[in-house]
N, C-alpha and C. Protein backbone atom coordinates (compact mmCIF):
# COMPACT_ATOMS: atom_id res chain seq x y z
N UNK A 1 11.31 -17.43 -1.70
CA UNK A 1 11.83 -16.34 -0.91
C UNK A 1 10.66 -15.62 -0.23
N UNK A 2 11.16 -15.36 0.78
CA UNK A 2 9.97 -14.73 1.84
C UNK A 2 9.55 -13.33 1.49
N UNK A 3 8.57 -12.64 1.17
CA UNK A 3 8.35 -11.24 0.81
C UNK A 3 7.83 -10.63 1.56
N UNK A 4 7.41 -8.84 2.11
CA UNK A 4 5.79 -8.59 2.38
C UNK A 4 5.60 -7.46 1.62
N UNK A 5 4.71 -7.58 1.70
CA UNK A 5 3.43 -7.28 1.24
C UNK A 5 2.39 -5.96 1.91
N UNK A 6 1.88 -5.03 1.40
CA UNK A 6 0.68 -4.38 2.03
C UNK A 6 -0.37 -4.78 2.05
N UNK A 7 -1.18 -5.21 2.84
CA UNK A 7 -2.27 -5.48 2.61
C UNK A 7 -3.52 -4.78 3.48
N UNK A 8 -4.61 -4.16 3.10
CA UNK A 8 -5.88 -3.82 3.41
C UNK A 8 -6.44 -4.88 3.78
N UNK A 9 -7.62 -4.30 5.40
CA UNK A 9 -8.52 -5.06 5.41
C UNK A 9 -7.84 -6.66 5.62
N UNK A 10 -6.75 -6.87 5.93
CA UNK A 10 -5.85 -8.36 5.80
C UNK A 10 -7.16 -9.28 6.48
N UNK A 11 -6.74 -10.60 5.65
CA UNK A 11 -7.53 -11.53 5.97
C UNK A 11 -9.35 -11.82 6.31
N UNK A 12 -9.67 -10.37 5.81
CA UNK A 12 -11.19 -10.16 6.08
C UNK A 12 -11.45 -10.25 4.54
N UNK A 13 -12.96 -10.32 4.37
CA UNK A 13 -13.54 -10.68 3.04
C UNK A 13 -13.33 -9.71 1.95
N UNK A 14 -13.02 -8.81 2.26
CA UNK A 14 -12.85 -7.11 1.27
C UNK A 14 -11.04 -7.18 1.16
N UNK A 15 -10.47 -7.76 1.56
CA UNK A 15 -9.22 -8.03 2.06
C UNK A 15 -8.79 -7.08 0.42
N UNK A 16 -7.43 -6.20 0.68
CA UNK A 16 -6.60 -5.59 -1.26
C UNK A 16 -5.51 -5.54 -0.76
N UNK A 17 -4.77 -5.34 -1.88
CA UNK A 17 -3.52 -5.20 -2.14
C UNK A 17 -3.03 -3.92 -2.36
N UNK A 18 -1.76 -3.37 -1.57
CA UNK A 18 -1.61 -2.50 -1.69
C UNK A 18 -0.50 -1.87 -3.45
N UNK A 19 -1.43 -1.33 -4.01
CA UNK A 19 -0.40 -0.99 -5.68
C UNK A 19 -0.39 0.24 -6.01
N UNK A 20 0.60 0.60 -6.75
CA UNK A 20 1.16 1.77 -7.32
C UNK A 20 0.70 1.72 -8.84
N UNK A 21 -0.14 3.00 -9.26
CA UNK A 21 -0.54 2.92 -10.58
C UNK A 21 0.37 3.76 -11.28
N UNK A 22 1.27 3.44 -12.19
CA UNK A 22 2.14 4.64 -12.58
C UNK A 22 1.47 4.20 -14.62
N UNK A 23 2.18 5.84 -15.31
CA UNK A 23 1.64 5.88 -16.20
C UNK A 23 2.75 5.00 -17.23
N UNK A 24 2.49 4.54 -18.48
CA UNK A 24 3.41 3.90 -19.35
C UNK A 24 3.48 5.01 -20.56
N UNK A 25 4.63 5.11 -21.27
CA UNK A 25 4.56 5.55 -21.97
C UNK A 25 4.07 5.83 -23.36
N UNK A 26 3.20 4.85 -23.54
CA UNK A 26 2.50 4.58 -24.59
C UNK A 26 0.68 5.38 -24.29
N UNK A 27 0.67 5.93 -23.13
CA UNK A 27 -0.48 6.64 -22.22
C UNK A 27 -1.37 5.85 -21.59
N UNK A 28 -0.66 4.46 -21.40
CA UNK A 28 -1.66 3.38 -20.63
C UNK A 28 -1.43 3.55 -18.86
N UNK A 29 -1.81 2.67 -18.31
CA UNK A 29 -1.33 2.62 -16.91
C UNK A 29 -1.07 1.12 -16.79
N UNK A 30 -0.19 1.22 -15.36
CA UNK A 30 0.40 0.19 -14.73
C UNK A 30 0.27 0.06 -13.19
N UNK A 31 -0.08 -1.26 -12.78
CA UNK A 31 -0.17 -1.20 -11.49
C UNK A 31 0.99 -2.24 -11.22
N UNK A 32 1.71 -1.98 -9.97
CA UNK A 32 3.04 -2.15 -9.22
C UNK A 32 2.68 -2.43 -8.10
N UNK A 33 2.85 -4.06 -7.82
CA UNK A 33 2.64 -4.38 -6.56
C UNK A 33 4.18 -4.54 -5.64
N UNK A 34 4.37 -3.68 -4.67
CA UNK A 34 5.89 -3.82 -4.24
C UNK A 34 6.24 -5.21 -3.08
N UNK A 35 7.06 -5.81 -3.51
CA UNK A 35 7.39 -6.75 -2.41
C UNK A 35 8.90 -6.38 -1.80
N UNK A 36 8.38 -6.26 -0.57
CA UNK A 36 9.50 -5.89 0.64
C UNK A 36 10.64 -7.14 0.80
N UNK A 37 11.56 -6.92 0.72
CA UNK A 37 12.76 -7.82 1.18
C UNK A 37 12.47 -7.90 2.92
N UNK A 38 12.42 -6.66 3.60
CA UNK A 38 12.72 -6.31 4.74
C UNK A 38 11.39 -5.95 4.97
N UNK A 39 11.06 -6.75 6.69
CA UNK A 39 9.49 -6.13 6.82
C UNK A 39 9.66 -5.09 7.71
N UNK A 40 10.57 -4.57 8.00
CA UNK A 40 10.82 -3.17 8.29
C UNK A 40 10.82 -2.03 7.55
N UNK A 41 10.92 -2.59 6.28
CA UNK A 41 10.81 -1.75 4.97
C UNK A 41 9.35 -1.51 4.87
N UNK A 42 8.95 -2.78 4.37
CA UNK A 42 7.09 -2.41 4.04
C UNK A 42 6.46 -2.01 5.47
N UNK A 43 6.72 -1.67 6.68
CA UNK A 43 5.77 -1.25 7.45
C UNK A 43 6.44 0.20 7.61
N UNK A 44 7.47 0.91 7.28
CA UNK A 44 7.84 2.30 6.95
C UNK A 44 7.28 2.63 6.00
N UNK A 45 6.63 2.22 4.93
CA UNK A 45 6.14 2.42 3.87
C UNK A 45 4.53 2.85 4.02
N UNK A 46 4.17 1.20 5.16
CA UNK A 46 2.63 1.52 5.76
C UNK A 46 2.28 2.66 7.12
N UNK A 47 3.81 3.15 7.47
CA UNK A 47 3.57 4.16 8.09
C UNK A 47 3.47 5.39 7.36
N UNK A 48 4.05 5.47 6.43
CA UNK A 48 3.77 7.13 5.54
C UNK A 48 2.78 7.30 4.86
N UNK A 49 2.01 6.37 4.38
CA UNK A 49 0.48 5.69 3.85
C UNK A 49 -0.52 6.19 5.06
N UNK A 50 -0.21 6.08 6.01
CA UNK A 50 -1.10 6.21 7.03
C UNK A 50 -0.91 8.11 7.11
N UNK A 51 0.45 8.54 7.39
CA UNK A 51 0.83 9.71 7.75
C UNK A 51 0.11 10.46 6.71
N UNK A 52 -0.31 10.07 5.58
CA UNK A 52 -0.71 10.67 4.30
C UNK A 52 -2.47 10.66 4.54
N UNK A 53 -2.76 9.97 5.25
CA UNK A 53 -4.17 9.82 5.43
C UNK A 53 -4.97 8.74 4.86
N UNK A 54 -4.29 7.62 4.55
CA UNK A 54 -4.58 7.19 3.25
C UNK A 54 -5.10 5.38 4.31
N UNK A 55 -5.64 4.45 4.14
CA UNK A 55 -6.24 3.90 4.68
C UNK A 55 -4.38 3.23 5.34
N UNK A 56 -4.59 2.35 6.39
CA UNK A 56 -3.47 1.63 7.07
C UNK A 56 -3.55 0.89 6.56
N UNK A 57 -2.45 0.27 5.85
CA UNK A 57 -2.18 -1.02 5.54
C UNK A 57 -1.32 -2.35 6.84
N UNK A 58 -0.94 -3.52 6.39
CA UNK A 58 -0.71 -4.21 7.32
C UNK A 58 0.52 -5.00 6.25
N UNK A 59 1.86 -4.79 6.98
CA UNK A 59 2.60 -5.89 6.21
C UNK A 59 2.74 -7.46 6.62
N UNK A 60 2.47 -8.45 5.59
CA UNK A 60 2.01 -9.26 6.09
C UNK A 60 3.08 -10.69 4.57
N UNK A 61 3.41 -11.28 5.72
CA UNK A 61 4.38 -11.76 4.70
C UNK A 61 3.74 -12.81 3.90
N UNK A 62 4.39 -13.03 2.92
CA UNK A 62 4.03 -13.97 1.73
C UNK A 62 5.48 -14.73 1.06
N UNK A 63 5.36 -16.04 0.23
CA UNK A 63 6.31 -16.32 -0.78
C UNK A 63 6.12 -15.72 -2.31
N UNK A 64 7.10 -15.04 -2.31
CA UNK A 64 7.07 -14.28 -3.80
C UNK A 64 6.60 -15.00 -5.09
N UNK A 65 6.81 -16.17 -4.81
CA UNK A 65 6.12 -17.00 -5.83
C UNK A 65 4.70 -16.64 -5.90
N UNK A 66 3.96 -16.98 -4.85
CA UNK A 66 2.70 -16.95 -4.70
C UNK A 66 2.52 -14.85 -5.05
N UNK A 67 3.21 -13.95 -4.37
CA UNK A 67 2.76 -12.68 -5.07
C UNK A 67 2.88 -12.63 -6.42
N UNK A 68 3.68 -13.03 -7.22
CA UNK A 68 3.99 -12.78 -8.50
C UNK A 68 2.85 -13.96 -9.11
N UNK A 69 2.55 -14.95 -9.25
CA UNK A 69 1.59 -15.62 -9.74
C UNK A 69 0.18 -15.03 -9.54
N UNK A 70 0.41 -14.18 -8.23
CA UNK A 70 -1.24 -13.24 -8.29
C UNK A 70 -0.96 -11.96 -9.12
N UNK A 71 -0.03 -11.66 -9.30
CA UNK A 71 -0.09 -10.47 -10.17
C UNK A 71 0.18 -10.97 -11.27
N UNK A 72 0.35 -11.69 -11.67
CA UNK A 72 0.56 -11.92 -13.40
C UNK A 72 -1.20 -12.39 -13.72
N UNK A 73 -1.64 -12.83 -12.90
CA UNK A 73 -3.23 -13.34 -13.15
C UNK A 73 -3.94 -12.30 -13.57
N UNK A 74 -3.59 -10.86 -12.53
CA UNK A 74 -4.37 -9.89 -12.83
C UNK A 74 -3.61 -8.28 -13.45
N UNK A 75 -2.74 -9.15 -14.20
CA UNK A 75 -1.99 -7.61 -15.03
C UNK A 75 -1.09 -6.80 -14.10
N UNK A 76 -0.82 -6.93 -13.25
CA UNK A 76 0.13 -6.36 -12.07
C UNK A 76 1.17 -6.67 -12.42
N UNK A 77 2.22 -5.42 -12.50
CA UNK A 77 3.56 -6.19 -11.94
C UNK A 77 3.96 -6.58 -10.43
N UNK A 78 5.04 -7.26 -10.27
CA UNK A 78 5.68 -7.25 -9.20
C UNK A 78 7.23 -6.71 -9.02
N UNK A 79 7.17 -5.91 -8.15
CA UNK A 79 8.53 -5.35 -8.05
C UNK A 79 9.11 -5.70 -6.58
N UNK A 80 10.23 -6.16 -6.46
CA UNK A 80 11.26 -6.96 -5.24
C UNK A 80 11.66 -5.66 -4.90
N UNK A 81 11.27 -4.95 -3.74
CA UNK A 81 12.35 -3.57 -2.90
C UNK A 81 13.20 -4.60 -2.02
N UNK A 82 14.63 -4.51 -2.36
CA UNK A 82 15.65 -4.67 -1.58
C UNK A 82 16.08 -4.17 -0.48
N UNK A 83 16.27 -4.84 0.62
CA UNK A 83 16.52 -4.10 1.87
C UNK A 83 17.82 -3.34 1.64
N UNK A 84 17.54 -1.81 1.99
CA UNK A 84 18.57 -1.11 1.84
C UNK A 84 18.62 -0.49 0.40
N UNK A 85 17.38 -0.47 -0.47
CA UNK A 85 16.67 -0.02 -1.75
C UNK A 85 17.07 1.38 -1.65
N UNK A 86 18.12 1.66 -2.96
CA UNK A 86 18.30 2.90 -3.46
C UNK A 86 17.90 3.24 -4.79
N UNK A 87 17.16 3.86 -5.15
CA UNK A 87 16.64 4.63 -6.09
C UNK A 87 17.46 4.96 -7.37
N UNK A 88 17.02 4.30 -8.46
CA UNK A 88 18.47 4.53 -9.71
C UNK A 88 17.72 5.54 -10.59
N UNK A 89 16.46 6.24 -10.30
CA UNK A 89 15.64 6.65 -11.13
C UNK A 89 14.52 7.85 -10.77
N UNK A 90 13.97 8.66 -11.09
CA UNK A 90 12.86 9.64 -10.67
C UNK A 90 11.67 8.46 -10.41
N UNK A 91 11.75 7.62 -11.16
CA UNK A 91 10.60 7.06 -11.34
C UNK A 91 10.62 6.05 -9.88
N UNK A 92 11.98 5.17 -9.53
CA UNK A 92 11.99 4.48 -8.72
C UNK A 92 11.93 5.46 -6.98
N UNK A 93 12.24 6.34 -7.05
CA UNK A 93 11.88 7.04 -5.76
C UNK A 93 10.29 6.90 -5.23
N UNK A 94 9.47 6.77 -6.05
CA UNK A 94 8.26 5.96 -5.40
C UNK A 94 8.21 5.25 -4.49
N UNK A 95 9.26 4.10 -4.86
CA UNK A 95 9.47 2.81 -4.12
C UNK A 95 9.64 3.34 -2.69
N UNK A 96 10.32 4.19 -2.45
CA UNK A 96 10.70 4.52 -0.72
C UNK A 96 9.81 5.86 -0.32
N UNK A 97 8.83 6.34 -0.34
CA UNK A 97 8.00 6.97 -0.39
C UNK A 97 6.52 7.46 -1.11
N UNK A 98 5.86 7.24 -0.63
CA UNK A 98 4.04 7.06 -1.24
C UNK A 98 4.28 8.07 -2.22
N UNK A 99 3.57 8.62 -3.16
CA UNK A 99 2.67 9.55 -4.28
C UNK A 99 2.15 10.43 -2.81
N UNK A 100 2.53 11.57 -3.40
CA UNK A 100 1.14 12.58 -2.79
C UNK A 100 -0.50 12.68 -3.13
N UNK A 101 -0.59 11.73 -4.06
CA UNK A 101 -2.03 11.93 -4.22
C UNK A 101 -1.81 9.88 -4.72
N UNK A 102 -3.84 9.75 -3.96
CA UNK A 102 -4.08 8.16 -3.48
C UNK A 102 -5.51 8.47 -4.16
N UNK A 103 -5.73 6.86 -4.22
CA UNK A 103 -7.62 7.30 -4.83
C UNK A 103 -8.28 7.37 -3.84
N UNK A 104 -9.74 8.21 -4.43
CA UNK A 104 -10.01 8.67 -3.47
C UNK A 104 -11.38 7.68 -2.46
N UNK A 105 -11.78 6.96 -3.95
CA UNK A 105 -12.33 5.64 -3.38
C UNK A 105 -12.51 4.21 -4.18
N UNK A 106 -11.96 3.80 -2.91
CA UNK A 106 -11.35 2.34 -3.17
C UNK A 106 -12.52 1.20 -3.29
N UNK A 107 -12.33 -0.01 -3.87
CA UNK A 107 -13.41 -0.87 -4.29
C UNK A 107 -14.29 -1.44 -3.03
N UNK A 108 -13.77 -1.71 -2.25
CA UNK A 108 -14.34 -2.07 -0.72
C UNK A 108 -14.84 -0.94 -0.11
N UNK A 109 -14.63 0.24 -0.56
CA UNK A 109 -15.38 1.82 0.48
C UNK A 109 -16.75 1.73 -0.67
N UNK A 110 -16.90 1.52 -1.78
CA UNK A 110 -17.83 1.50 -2.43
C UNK A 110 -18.63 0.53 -1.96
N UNK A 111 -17.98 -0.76 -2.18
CA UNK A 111 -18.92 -2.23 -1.33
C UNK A 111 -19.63 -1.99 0.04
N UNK A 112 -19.00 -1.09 0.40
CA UNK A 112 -19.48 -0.57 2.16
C UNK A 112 -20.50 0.16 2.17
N UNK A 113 -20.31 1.10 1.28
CA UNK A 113 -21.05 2.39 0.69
C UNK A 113 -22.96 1.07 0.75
N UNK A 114 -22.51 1.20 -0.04
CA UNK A 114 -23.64 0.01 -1.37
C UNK A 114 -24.40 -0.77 0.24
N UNK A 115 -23.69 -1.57 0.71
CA UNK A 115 -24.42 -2.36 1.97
C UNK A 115 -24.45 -1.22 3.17
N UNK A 116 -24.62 -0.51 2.93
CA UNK A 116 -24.88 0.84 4.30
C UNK A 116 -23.65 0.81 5.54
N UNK A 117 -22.73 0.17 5.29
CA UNK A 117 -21.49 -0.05 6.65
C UNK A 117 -21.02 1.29 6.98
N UNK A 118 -20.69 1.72 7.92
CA UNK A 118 -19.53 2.54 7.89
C UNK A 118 -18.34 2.23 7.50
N UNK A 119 -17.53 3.65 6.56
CA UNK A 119 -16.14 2.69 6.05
C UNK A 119 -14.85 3.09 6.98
N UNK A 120 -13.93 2.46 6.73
CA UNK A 120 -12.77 2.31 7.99
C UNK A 120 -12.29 3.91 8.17
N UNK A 121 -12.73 4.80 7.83
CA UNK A 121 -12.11 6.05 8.55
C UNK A 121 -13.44 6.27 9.49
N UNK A 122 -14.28 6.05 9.46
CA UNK A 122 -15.03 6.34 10.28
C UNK A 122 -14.96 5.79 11.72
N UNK A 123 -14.46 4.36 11.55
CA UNK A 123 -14.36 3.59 12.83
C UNK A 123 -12.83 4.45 13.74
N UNK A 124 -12.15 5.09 13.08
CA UNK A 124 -11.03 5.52 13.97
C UNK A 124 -11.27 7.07 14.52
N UNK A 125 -11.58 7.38 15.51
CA UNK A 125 -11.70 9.01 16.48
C UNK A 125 -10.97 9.39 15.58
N UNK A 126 -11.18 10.90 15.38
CA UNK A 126 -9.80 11.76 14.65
C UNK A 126 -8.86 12.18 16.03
N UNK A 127 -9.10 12.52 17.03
CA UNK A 127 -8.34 12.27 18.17
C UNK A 127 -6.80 11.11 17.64
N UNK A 128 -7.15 10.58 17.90
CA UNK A 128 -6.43 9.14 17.92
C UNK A 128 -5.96 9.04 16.71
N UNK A 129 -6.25 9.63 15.42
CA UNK A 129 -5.42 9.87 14.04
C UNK A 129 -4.31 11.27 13.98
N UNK A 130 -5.25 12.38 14.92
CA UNK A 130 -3.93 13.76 15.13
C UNK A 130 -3.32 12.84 16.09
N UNK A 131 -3.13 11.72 16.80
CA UNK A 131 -2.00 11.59 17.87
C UNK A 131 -1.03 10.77 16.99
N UNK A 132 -1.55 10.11 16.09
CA UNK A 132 -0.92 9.10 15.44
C UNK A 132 0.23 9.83 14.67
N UNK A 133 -0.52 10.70 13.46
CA UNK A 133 0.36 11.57 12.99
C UNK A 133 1.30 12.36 13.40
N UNK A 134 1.06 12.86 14.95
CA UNK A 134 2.08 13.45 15.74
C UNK A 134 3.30 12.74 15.69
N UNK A 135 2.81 11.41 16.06
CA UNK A 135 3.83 10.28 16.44
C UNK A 135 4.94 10.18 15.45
N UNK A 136 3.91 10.18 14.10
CA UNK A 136 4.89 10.08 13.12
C UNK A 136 5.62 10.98 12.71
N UNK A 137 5.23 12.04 12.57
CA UNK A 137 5.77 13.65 12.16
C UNK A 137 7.34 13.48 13.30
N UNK A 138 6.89 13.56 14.28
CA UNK A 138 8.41 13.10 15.48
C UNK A 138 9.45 12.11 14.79
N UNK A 139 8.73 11.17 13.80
CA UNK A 139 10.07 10.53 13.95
C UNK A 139 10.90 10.58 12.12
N UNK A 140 9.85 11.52 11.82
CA UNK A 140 10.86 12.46 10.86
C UNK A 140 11.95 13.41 10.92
């Protein structure tokens, strides 16, 4: 079955995955990789990610086989959002809207850091990020 996916940095060498760390009740954590039924779904998702300030992601499709065999490799779950995904839970309202709070630095802004690069907020004008957000704020 066809999925997507968030992905950072897509197809470049720093390339991530976009996941949700939620807490378990035992006081561990969990990371939640979401797979979109609908890629209209995961790029509403990578638009409020963005609206939040938070790096752009890119939905980019995959076979769920292949996501779920990468997350079981590395302790991830995988969770299927259904097109037309309604929320049975406090906890599942995540799924259709980001966390207000994101980390604040990610493994590739460090790698950048470390080799002297500039990291990807730097390459975008803030011009061109207040227009973006405008854009989006409108179609709330």
């Amino acid at each position: 079955m066809k999925v997507y996916v968030l992905l950072f940095n897509a197809r470049q060498e720093n390339e991530g995955i976009h996941t949700i760390r939620l807490g378990t009740p035992q006081g561990g954590e969990r990371n939640i990789v979401m797979m979109f039924e609908s890629q209209d779904d995961a790029e509403r998702y990578a638009m409020l990610l963005e609206a939040q300030d938070f790096h752009v992601p890119t939905a980019e499709a995959f076979d769920s086989e292949e996501i779920e065999e990468f997350c079981n490799s590395c302790h991830y779950e995988a969770k299927l959002i259904p097109e037309g995904f309604v929320p049975k839970s406090p906890e599942e309202r995540i799924f259709l809207s980001p966390p207000e709070t994101n980390l604040e630095d990610t493994d590739w802004e460090r790698e950048q850091q470390q080799q002297g690069r500039p990291s990807q907020e730097e390459d975008v004008p803030t011009a061109q990020l207040d227009d973006i957000r405008r854009r989006l704020e409108g179609l709330l």
